[in-house]
N, C-alpha and C. Protein backbone atom coordinates (compact mmCIF):
# COMPACT_ATOMS: atom_id res chain seq x y z
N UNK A 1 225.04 83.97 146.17
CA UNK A 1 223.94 84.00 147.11
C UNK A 1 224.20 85.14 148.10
N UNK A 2 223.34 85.80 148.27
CA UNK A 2 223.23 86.68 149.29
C UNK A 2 222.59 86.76 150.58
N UNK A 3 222.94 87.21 151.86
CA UNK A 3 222.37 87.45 153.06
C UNK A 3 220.84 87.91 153.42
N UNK A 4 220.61 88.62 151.88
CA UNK A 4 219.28 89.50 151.97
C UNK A 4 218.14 88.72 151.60
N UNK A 5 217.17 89.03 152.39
CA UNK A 5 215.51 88.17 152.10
C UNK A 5 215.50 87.88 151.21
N UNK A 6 214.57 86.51 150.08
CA UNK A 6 214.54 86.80 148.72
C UNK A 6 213.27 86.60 148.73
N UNK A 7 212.79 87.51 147.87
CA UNK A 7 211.18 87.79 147.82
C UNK A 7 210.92 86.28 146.80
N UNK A 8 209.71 86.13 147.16
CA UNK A 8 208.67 84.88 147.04
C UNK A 8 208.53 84.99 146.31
N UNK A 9 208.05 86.25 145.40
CA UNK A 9 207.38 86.25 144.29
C UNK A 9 208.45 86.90 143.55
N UNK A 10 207.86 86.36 141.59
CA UNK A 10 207.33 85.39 140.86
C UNK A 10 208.38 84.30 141.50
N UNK A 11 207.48 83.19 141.20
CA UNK A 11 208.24 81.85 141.06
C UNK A 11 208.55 81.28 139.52
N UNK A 12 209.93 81.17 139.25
CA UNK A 12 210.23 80.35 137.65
C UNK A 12 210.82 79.71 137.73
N UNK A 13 210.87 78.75 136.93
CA UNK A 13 211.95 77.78 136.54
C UNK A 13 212.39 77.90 135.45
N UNK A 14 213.89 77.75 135.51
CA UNK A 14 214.55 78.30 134.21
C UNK A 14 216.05 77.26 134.34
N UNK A 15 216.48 76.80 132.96
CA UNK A 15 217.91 76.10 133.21
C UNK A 15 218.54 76.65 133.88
N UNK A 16 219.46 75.11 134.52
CA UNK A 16 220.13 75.65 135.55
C UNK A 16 221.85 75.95 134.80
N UNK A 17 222.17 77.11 135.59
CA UNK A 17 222.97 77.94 134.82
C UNK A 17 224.42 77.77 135.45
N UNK A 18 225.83 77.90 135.11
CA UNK A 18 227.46 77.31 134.94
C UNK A 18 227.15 78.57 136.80
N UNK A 19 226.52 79.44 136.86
CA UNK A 19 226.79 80.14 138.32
C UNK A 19 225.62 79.76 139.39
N UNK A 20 224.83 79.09 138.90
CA UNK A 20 224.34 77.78 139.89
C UNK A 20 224.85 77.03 140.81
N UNK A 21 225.37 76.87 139.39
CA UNK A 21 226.46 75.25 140.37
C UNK A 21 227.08 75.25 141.91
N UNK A 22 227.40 76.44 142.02
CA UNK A 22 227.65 76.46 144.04
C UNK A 22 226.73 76.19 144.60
N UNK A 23 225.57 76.92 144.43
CA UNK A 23 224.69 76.90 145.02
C UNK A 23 224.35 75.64 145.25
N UNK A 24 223.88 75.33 144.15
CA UNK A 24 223.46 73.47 143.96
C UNK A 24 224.26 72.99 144.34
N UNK A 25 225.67 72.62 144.22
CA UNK A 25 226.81 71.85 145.18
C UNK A 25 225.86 71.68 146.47
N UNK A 26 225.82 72.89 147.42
CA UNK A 26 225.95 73.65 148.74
C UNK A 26 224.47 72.95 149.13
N UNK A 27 223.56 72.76 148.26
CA UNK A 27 222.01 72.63 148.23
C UNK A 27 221.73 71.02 148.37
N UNK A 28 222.78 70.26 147.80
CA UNK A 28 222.94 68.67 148.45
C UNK A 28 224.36 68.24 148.89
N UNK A 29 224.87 69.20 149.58
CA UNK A 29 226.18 68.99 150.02
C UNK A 29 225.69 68.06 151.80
N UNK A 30 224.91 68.28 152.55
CA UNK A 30 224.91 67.39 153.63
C UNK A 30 223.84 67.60 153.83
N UNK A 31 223.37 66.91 155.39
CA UNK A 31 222.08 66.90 156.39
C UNK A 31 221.88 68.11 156.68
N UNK A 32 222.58 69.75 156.67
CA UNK A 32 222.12 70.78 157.26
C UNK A 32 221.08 71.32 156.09
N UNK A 33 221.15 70.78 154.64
CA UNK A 33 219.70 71.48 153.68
C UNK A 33 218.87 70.12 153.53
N UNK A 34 219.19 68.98 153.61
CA UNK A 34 218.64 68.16 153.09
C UNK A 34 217.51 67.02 154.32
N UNK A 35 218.12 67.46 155.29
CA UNK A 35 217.57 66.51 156.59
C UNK A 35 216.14 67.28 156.33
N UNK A 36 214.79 66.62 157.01
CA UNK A 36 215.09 64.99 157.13
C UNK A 36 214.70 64.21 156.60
N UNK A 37 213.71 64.57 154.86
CA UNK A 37 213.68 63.71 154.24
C UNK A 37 214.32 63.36 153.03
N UNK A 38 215.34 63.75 152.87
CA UNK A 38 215.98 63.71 151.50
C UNK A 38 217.91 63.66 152.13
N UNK A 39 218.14 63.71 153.47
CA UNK A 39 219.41 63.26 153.49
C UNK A 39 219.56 61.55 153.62
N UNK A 40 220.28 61.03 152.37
CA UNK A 40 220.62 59.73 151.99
C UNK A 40 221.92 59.43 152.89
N UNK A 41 222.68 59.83 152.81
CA UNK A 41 224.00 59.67 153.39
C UNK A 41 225.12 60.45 152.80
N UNK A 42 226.30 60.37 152.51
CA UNK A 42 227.29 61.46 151.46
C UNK A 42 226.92 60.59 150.31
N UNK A 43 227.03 61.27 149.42
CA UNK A 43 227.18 61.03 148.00
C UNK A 43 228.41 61.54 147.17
N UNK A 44 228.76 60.92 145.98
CA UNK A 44 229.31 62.02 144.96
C UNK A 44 228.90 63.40 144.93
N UNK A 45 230.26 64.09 145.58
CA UNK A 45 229.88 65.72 145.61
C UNK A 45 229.85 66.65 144.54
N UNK A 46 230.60 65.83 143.47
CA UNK A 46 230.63 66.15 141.73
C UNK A 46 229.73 66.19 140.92
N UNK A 47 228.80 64.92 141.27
CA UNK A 47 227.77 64.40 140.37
C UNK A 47 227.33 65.70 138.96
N UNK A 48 226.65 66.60 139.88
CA UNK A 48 225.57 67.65 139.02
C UNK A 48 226.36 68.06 138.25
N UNK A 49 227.67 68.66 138.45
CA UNK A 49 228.86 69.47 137.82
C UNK A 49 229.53 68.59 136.65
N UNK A 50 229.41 67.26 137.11
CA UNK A 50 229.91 66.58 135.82
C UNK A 50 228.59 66.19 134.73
N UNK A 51 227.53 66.18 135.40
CA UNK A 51 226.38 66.13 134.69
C UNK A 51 225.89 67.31 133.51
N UNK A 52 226.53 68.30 134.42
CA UNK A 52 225.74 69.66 133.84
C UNK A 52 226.74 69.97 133.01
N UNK A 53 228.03 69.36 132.57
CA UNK A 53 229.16 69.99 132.04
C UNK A 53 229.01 69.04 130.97
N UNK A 54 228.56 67.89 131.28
CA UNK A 54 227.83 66.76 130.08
C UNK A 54 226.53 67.32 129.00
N UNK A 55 225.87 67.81 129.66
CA UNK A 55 224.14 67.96 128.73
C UNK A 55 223.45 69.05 129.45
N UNK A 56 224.08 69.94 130.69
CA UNK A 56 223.58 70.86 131.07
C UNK A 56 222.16 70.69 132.23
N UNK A 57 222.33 69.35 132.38
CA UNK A 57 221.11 68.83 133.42
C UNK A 57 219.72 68.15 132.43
N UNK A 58 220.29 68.38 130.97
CA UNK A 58 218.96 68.13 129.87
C UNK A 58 219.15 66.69 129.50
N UNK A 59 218.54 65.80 129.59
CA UNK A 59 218.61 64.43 128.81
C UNK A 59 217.21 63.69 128.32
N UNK A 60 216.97 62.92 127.95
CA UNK A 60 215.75 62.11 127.29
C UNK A 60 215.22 61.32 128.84
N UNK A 61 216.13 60.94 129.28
CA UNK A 61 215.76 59.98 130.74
C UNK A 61 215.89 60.60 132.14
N UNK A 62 216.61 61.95 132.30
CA UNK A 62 216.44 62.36 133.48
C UNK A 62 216.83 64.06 133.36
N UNK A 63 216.39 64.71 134.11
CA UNK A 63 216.81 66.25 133.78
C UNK A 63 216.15 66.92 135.25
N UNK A 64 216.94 68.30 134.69
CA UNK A 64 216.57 69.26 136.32
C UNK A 64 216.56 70.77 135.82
N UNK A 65 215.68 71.58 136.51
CA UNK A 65 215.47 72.98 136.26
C UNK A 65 215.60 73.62 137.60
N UNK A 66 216.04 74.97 137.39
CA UNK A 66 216.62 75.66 138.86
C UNK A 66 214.73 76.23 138.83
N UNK A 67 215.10 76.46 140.43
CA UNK A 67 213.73 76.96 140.71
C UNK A 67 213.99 78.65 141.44
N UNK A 68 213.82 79.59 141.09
CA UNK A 68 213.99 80.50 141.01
C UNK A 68 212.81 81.51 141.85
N UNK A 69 213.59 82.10 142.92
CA UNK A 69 212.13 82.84 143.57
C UNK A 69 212.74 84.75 143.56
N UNK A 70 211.96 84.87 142.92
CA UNK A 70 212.48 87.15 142.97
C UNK A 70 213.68 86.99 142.24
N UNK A 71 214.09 86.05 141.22
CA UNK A 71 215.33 85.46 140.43
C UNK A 71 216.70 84.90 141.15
N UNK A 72 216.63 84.73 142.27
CA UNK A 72 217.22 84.15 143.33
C UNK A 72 217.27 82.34 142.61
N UNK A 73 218.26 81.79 143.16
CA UNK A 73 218.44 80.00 143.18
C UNK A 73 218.01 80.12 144.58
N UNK A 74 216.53 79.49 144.45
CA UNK A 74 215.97 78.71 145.41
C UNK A 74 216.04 77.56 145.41
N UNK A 75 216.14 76.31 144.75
CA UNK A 75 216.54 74.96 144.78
C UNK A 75 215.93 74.65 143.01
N UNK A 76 215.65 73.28 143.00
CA UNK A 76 215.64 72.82 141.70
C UNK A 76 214.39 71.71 141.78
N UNK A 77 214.09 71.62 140.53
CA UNK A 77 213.07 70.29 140.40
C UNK A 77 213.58 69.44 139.42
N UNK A 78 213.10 68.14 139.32
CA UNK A 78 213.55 67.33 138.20
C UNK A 78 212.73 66.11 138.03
N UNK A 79 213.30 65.65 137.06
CA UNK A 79 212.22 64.49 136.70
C UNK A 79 212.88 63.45 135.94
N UNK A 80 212.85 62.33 135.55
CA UNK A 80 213.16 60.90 135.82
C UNK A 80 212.32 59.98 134.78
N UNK A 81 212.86 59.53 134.01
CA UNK A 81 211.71 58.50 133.08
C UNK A 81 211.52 57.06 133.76
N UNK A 82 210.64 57.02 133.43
CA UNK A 82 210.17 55.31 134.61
C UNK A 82 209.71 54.66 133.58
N UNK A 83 209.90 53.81 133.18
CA UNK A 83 209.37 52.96 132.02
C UNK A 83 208.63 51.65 132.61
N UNK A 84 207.08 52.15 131.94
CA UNK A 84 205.67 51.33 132.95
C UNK A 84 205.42 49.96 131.89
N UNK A 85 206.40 49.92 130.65
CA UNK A 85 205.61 48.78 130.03
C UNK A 85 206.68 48.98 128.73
N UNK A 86 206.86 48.14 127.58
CA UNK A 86 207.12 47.78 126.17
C UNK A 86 207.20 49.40 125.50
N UNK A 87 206.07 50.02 125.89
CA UNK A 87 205.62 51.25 125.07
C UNK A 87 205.23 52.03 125.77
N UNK A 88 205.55 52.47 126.83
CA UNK A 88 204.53 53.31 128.44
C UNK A 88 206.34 53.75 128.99
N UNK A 89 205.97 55.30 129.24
CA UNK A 89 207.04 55.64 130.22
C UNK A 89 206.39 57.05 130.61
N UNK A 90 206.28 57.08 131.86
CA UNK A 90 206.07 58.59 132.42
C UNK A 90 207.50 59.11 133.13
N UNK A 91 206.94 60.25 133.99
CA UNK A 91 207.93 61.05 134.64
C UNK A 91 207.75 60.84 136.39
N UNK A 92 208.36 60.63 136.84
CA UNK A 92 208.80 60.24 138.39
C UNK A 92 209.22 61.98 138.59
N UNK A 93 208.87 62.80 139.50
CA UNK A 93 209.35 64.02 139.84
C UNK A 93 209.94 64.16 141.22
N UNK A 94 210.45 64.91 141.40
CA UNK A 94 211.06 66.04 142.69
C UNK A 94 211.42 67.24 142.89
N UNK A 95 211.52 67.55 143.90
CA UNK A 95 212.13 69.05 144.12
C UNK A 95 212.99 68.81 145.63
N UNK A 96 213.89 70.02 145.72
CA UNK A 96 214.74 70.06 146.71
C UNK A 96 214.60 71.67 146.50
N UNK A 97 214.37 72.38 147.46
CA UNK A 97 214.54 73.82 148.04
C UNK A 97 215.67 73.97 149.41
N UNK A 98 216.21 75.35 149.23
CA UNK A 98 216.92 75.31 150.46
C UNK A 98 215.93 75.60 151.34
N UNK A 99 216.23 75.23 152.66
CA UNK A 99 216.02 74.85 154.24
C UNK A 99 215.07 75.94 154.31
N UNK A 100 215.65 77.04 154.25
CA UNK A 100 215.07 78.07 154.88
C UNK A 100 213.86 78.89 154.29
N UNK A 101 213.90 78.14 152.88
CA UNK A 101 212.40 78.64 152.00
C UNK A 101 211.63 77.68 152.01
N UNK A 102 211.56 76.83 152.55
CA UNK A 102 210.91 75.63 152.85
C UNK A 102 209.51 76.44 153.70
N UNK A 103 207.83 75.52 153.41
CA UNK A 103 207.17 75.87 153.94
C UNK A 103 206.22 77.67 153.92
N UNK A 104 206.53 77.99 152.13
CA UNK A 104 206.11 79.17 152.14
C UNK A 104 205.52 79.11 150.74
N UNK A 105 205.24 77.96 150.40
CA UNK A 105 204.60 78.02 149.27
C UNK A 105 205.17 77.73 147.44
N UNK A 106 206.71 77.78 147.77
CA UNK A 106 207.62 77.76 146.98
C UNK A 106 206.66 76.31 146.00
N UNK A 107 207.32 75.50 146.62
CA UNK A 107 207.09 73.92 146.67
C UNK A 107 206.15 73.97 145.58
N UNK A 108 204.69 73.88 146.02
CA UNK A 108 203.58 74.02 145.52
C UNK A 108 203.57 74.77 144.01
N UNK A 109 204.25 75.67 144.28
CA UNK A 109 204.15 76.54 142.51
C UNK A 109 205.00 75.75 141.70
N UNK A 110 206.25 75.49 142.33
CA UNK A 110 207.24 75.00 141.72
C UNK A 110 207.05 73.94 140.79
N UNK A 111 206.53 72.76 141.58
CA UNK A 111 205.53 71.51 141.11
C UNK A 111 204.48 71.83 140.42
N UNK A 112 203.83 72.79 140.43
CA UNK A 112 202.30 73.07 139.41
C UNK A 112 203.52 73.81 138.13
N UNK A 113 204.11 74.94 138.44
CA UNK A 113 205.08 75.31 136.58
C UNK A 113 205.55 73.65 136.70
N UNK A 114 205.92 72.57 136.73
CA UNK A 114 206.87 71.80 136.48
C UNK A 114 206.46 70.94 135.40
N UNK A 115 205.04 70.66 135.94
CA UNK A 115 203.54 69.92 135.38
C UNK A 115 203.32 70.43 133.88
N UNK A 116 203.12 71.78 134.57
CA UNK A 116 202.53 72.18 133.10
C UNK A 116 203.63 72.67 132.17
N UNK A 117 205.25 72.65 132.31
CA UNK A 117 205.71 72.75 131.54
C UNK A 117 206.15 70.87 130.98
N UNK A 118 206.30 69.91 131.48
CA UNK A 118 206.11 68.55 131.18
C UNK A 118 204.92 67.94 130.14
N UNK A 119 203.86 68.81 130.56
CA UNK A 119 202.54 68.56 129.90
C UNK A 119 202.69 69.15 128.24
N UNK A 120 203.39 70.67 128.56
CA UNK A 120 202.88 71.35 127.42
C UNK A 120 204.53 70.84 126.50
N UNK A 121 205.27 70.21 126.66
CA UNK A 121 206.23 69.95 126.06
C UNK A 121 207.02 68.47 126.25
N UNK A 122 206.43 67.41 127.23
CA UNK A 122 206.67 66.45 126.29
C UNK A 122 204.90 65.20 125.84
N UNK A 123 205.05 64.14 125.42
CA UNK A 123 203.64 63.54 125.40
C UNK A 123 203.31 62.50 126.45
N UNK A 124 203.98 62.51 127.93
CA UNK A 124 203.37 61.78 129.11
C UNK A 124 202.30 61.66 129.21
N UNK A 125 201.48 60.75 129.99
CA UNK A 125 200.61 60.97 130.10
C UNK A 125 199.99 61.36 131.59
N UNK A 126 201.38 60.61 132.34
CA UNK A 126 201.33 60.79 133.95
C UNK A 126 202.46 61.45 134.20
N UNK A 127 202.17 61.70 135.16
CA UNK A 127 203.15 62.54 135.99
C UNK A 127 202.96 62.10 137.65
N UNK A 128 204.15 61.33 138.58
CA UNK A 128 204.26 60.86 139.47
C UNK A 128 205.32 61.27 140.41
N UNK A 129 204.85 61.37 141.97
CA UNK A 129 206.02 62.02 143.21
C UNK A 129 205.80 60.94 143.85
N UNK A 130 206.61 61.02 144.60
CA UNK A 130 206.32 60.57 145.85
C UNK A 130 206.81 60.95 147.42
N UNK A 131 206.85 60.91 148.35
CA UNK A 131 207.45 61.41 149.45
C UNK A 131 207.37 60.41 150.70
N UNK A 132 207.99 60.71 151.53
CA UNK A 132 207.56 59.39 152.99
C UNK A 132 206.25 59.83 153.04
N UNK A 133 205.74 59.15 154.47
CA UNK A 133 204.81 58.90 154.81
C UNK A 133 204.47 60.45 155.93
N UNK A 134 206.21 60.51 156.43
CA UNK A 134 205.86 61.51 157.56
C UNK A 134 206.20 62.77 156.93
N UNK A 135 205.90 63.38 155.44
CA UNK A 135 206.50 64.28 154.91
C UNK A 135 205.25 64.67 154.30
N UNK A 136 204.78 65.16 155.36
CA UNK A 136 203.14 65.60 155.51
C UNK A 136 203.17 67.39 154.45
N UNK A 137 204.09 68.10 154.98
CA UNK A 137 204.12 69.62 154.26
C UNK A 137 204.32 68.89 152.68
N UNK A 138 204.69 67.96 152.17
CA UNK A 138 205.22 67.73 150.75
C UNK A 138 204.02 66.73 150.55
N UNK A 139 203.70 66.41 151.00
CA UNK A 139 202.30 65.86 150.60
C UNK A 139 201.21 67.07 150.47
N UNK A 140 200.85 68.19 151.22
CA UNK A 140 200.05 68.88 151.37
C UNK A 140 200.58 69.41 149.84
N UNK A 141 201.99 70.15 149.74
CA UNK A 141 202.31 70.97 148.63
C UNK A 141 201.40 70.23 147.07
N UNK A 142 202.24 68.91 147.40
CA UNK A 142 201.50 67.92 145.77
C UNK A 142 200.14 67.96 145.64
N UNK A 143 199.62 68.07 146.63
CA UNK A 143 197.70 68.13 146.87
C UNK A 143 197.58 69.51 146.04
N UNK A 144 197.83 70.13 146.81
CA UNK A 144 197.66 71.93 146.18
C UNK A 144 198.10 72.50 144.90
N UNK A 145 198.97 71.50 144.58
CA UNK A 145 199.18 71.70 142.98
C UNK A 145 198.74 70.91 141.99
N UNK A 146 198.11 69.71 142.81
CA UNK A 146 196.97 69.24 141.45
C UNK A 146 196.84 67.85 141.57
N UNK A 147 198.13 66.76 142.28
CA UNK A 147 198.39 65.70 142.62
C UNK A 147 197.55 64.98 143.46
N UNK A 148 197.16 63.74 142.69
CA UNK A 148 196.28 62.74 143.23
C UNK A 148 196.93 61.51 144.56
N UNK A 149 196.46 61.76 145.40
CA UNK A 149 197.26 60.48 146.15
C UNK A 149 196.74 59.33 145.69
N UNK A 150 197.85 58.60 145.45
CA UNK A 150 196.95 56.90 145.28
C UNK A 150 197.35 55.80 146.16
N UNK A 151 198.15 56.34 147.22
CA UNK A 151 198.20 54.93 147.54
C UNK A 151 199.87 54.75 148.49
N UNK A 152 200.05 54.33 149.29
CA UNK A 152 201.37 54.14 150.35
C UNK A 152 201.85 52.60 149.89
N UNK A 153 203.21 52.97 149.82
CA UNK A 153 204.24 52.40 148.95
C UNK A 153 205.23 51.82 150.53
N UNK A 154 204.89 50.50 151.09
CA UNK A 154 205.42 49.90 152.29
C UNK A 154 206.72 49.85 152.42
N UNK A 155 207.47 50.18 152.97
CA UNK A 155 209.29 49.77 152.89
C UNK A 155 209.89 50.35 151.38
N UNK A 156 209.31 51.17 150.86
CA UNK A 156 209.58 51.76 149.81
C UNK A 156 211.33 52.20 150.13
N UNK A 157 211.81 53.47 151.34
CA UNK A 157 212.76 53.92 150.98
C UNK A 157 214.05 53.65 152.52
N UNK A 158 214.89 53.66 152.13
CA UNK A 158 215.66 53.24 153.70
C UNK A 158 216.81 54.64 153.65
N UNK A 159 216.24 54.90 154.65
CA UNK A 159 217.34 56.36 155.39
C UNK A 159 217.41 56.25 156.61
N UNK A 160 218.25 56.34 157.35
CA UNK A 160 219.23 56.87 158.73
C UNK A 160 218.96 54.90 159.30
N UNK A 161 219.11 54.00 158.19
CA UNK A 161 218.98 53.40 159.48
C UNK A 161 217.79 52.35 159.27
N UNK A 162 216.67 52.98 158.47
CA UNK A 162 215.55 52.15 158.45
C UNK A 162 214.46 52.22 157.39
N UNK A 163 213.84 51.20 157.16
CA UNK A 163 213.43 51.13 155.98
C UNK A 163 211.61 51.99 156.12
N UNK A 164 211.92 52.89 155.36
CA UNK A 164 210.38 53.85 155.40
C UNK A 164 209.21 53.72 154.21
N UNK A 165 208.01 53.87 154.62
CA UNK A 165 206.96 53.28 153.73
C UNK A 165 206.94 55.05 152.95
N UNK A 166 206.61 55.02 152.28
CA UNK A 166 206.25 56.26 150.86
C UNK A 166 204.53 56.28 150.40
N UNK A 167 203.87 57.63 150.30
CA UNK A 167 203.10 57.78 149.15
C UNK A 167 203.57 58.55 148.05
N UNK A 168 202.61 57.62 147.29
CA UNK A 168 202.63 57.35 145.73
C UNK A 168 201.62 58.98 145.72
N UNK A 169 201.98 59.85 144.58
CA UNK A 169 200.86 61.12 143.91
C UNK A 169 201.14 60.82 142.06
N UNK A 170 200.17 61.31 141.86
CA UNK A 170 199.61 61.34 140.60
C UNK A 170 199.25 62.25 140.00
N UNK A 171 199.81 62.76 138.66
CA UNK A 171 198.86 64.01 138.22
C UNK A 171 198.83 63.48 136.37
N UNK A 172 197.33 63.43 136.16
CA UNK A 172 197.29 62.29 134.55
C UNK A 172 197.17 64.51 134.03
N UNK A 173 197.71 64.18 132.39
CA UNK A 173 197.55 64.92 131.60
C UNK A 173 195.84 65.50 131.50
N UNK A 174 195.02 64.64 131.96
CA UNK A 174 193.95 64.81 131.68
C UNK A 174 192.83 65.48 132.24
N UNK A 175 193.81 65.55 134.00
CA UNK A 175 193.11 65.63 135.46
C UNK A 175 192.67 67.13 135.25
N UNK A 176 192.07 67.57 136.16
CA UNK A 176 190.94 69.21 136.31
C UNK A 176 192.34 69.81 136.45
N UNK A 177 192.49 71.01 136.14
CA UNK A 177 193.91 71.92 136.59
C UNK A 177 193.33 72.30 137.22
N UNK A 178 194.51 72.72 138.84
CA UNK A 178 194.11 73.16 139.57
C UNK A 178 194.02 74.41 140.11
């Protein structure tokens, strides 16, 4: 990583690669990238590294792609199988960007390539985020990339302390692209 601006444009996502891995360490290493809606508390500081040294971040039930801005590691997205029934499983999504590219639009693209590479390669039919309640810029981003709100999820998530209500977003295979 370097000191120098990293231009915005193009935005890609591309596997995340064995000279990642600092970055990503560094990218959920504490509260200074992750506050204030995504710092949980410490975690396993290994996790990704033993993950990615396992299957490379690729699996059937959960996986992650670096998100890449002017070919820079800007943070990552990923996604999660949720199994809705006997025969029903969609994708639960996220993203994490560092701090300081936060709020420039990243987000928004990141989540619209994420969609349509989910769409055009596996057979979901939904595609689901969610965020708190007071995580208004990540709500706006999911709007702008195509995501349906449906609905606030009460005592959904507990951080620093207290238990926080969540909305639920939506994006069906079927919906208008946006």
């Amino acid at each position: 990583m370097t000191d120098e601006p990293i231009a915005l444009s193009p935005i890609a996502l591309s596997p995340i690669a064995e000279t990642d891995l600092p970055q990503l360490d560094a990218l959920v290493a504490g509260p200074e990238q992750l506050a204030p809606f995504q710092w949980f508390g410490w975690r396993d500081p290994g996790r990704f590294r033993r993950i990615w040294a396992e299957n490379g971040l690729f699996s059937d039930e959960q996986s992650a792609l670096a998100v890449r801005a002017g070919g820079e590691f800007a943070g990552f997205v990923s996604w999660r199988r949720v199994n809705a029934g006997p025969n029903t499983s969609y994708w639960n999504i996220g993203i994490q960007l560092r701090a300081e590219l936060c709020g420039r639009g990243l987000g928004t693209e990141a989540q619209r390539q994420l969609a349509r590479y989910l769409f055009a390669h596996t057979t979901v039919m939904r595609l689901e985020a969610d965020t708190e309640v007071t995580n208004v810029a990540e709500q706006r981003a999911l709007e702008k990339a195509g995501f349906t709100r449906e609905g606030v999820r009460r005592g959904a998530t507990f951080r620093d302390g207290e238990w926080r209500d969540g909305v639920v977003y939506s994006l069906l295979r079927t919906d208008p692209k946006p």
